[in-house]
C-alpha atoms as a PDB file:
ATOM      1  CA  UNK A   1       0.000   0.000   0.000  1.00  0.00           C
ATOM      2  CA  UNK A   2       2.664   2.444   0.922  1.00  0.00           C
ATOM      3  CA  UNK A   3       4.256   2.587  -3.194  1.00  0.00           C
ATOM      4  CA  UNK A   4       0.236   3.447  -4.368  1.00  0.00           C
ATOM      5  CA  UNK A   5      -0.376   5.598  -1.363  1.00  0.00           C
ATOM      6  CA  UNK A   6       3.067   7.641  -2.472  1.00  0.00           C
ATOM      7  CA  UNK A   7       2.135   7.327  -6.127  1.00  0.00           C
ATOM      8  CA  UNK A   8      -1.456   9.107  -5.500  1.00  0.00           C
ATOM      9  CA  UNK A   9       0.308  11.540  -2.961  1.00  0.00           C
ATOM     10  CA  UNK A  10       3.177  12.392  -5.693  1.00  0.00           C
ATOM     11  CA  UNK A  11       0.674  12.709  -9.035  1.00  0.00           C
ATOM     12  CA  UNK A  12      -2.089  14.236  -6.803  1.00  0.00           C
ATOM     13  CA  UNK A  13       0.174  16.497  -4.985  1.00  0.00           C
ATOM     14  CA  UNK A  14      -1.759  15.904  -2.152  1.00  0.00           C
ATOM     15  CA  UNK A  15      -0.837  14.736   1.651  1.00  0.00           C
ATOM     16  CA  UNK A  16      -0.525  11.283   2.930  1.00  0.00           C
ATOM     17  CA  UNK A  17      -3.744  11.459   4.749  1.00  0.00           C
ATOM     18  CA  UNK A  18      -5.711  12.907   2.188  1.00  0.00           C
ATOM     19  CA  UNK A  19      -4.069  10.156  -0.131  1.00  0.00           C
ATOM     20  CA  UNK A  20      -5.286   7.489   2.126  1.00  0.00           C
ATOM     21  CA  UNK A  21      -8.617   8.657   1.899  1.00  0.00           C
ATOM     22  CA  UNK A  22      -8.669   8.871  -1.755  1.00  0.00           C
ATOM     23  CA  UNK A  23      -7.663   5.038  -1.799  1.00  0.00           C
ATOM     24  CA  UNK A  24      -9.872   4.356   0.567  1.00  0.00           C
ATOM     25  CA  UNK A  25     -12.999   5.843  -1.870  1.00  0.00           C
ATOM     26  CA  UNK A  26     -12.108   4.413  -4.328  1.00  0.00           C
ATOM     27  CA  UNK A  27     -11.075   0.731  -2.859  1.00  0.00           C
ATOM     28  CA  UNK A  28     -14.716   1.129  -1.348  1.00  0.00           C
ATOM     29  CA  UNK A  29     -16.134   1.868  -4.658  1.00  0.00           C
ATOM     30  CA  UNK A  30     -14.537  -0.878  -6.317  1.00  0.00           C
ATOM     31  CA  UNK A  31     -15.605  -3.521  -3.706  1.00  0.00           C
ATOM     32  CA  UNK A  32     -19.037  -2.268  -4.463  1.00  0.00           C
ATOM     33  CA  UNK A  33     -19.888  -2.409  -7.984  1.00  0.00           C
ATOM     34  CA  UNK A  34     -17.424  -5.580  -8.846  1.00  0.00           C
ATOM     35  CA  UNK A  35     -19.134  -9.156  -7.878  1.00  0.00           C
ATOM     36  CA  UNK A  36     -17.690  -9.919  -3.764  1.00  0.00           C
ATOM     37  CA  UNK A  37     -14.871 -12.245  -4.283  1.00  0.00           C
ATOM     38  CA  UNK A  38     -13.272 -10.081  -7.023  1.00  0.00           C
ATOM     39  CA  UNK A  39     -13.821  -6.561  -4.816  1.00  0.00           C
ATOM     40  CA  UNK A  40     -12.743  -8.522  -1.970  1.00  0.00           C
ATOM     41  CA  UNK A  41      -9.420  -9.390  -4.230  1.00  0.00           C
ATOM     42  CA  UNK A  42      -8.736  -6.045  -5.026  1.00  0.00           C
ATOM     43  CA  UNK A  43      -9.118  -4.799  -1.825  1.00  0.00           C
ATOM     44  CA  UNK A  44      -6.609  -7.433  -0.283  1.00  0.00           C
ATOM     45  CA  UNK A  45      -3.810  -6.299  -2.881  1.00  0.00           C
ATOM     46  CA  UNK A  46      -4.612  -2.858  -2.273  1.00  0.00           C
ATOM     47  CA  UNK A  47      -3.683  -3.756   1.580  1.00  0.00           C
ATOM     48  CA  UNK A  48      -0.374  -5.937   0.576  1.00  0.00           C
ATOM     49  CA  UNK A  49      -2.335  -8.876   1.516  1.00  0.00           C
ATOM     50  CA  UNK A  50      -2.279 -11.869  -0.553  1.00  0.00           C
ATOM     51  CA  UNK A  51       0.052 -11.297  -4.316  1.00  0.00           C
ATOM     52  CA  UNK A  52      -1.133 -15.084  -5.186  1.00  0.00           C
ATOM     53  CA  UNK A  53      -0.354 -14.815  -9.053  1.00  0.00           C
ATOM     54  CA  UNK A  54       2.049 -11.560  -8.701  1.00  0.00           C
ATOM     55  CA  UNK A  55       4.929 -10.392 -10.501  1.00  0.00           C
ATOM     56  CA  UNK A  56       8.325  -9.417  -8.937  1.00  0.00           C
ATOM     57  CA  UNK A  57       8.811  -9.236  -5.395  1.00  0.00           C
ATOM     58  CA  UNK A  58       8.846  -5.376  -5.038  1.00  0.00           C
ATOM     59  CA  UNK A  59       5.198  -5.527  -4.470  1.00  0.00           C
ATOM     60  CA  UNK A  60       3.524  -8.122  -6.423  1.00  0.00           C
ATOM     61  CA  UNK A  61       0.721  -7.556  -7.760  1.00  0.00           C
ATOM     62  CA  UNK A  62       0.315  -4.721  -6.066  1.00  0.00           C
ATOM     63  CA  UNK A  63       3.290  -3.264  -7.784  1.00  0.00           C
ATOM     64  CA  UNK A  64       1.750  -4.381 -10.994  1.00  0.00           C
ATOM     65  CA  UNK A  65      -1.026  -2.434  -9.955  1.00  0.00           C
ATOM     66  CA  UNK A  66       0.963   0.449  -9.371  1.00  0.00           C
ATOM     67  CA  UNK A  67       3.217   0.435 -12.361  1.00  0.00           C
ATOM     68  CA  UNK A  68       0.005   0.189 -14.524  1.00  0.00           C
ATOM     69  CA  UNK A  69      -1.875   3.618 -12.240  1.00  0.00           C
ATOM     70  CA  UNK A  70       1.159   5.430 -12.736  1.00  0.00           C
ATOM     71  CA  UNK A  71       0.671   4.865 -16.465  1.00  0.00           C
ATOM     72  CA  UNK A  72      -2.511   6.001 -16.658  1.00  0.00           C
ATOM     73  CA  UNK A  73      -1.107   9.029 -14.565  1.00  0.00           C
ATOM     74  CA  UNK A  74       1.247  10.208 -16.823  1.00  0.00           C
ATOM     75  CA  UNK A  75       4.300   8.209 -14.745  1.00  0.00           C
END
C-alpha cells in the first residue's frame, strides 16, 4: 500500500492522509460495484495482503497495480 499511497500523494500532490482517503474511496467503490470475491481481491492487494499470481517481489501484484496507475497518470 505504501508505493500506491506515495504514487497518489506524488501525481495528486496531495498529503498522505488525504491520499489514504482517496484510496480508501475508491477501494470502497470498487468492492461495491465488482461481484464480492473479485472486490474482496482487489481490496486485499490494495492492503499488501495476498500477491497469489504476482509479478516481482517489489510488491507483487500490487506493484503491478501500481506500475500500470502510474501509467494512466502520466508516470
Amino acid at each position: 500500500m505504501d508505493k500506491l499511497l506515495e504514487l497518489v500523494q506524488e501525481k495528486a500532490g496531495i498529503s498522505a492522509d488525504q491520499a489514504q482517503k482517496a484510496i480508501e474511496a475508491v477501494v470502497g467503490f470498487m468492492k461495491d460495484k465488482l461481484p464480492g470475491p473479485i472486490g474482496d481481491q482487489v481490496a486485499k492487494f490494495v492492503d499488501g495482503g495476498d500477491d497469489e499470481g504476482g509479478g516481482d517481489d517489489d510488491g507483487g501484484m500490487l506493484g503491478g497495480i501500481t506500475d500500470k496507475l502510474g501509467g494512466m497518470l502520466g508516470g
